[in-house]
Protein backbone atom coordinates (compact mmCIF):
# COMPACT_ATOMS: atom_id res chain seq x y z
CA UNK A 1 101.98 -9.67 59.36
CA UNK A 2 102.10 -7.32 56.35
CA UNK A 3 105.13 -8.62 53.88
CA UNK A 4 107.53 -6.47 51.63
CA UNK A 5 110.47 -7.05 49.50
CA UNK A 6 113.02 -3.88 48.59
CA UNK A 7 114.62 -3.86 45.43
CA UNK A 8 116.02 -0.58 44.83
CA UNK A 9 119.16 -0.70 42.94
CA UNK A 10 121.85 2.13 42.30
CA UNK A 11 124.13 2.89 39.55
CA UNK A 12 126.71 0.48 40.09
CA UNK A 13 123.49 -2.65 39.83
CA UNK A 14 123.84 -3.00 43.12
CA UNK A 15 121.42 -2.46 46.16
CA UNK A 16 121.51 1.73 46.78
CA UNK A 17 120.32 0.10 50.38
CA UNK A 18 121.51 -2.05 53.68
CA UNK A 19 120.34 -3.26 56.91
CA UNK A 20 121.12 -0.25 58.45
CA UNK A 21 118.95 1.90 56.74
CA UNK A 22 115.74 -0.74 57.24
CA UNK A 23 116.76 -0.23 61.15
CA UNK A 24 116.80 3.65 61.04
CA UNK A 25 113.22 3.41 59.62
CA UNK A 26 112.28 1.46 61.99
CA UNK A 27 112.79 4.36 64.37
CA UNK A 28 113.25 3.80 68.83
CA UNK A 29 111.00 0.57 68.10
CA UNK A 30 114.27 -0.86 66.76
CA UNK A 31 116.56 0.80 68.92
CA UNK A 32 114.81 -0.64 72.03
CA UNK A 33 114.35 -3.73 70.19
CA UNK A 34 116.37 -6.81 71.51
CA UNK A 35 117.57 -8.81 67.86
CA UNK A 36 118.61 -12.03 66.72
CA UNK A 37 120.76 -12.49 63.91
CA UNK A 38 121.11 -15.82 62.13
CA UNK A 39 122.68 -16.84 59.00
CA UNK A 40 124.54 -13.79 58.34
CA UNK A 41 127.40 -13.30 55.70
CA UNK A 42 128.02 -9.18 55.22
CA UNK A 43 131.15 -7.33 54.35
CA UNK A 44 133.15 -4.23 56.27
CA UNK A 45 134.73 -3.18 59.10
CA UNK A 46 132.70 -4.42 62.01
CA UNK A 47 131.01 -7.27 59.73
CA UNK A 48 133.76 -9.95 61.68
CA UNK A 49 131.69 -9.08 64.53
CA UNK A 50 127.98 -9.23 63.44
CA UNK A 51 129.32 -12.80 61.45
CA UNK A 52 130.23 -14.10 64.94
CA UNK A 53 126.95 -12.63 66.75
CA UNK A 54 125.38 -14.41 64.54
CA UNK A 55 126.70 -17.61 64.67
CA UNK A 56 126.50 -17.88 67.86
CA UNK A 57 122.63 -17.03 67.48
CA UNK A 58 122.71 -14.55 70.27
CA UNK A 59 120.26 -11.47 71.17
CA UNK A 60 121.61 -8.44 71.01
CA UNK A 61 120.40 -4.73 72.06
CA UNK A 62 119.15 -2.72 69.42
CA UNK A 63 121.79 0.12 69.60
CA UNK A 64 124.51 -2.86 69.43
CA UNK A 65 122.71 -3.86 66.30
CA UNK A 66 122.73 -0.20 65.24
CA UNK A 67 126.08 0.11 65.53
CA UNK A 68 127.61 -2.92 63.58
CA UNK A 69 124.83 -2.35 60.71
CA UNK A 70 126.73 1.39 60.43
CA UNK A 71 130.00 -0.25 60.14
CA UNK A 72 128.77 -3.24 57.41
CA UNK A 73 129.72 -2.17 53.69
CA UNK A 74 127.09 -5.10 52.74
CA UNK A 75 124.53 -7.10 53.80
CA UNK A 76 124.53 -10.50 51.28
CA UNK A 77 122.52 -12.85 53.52
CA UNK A 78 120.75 -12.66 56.93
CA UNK A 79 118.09 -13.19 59.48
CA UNK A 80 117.32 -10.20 61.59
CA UNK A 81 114.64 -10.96 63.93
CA UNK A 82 113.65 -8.23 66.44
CA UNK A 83 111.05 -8.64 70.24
CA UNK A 84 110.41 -6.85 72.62
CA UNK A 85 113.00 -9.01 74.92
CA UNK A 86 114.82 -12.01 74.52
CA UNK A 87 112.49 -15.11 73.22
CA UNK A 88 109.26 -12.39 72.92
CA UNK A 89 106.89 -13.19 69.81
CA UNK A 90 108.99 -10.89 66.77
CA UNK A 91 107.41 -7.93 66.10
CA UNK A 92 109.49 -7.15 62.86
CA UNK A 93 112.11 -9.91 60.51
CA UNK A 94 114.71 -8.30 58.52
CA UNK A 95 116.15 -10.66 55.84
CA UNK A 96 119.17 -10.02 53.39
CA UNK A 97 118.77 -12.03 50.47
CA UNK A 98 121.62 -13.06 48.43
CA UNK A 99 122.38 -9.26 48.04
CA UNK A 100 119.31 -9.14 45.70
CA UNK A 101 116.55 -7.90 48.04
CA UNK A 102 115.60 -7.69 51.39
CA UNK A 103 112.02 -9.19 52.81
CA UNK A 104 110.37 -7.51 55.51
CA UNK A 105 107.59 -8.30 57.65
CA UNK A 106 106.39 -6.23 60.74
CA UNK A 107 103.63 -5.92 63.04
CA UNK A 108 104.19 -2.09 62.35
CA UNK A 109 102.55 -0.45 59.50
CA UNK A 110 103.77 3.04 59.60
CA UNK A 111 106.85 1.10 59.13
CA UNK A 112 105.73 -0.61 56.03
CA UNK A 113 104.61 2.92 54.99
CA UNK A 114 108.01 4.29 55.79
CA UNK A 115 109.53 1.96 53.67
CA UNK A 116 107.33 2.17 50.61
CA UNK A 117 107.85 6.36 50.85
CA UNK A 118 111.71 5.71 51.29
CA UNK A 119 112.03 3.66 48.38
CA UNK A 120 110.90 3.20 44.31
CA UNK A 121 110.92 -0.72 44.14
CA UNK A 122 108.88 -2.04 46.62
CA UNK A 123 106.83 -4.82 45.67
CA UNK A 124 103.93 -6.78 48.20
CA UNK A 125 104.53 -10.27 49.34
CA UNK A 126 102.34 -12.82 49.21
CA UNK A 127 104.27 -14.81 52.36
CA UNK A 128 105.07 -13.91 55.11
CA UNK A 129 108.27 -15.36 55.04
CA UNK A 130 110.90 -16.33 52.26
């Protein structure tokens, strides 16, 4: 699967980016997408939630994912993996790494394309996983 890593950065030298706006590129793919979120440390209101989700390693629904991503401040680490169902080969991985970047790799590439139109700091990956 194509690879990508997002490095866009704002004024403060932080990311101008999170996970939620990788989802809403991702379009009703993600949204009917069933996820898996591992490894996850993020910061906000609903990020208590996602941290537990995760821990417990459990699929969620797409809009459920949605949801908590709008109500996460910041994404510093995390595996995001998103199928068709629960346990389906992943069409698309999300990962948040140590609020630096976030890796992408999809079976999609209008999504890629998306991505690279969306944002300035986009750089090809050589792996397809990190």
């Amino acid at each position: 699967m194509p690879a990508i890593t997002i490095h866009d950065v704002g004024n403060s030298g932080a990311l101008s980016f999170d996970l939620v706006h990788i989802l809403l590129l991702s379009g009703p793919a993600g949204a009917a997408s069933w996820w898996r979120c591992t490894g996850v440390e993020a910061f906000g209101p609903l990020a208590d939630e996602l941290n537990c989700l995760a821990d417990r390693g459990s699929w969620i629904e797409g809009e459920r994912l949605y949801r908590l991503a709008e109500g996460i401040l910041q994404v510093v680490d995390g595996d995001f993996v998103g199928a068709a169902e629960p346990g389906a080969e992943p069409w698309i991985r999300i990962k948040a790494v140590d609020s630096s970047f976030f890796f992408v790799t999809t079976k999609d590439g209008d999504l890629i394309a998306r991505i690279k139109a969306t944002y300035s700091d986009v750089r090809d990956s050589l792996d397809d996983d990190v």
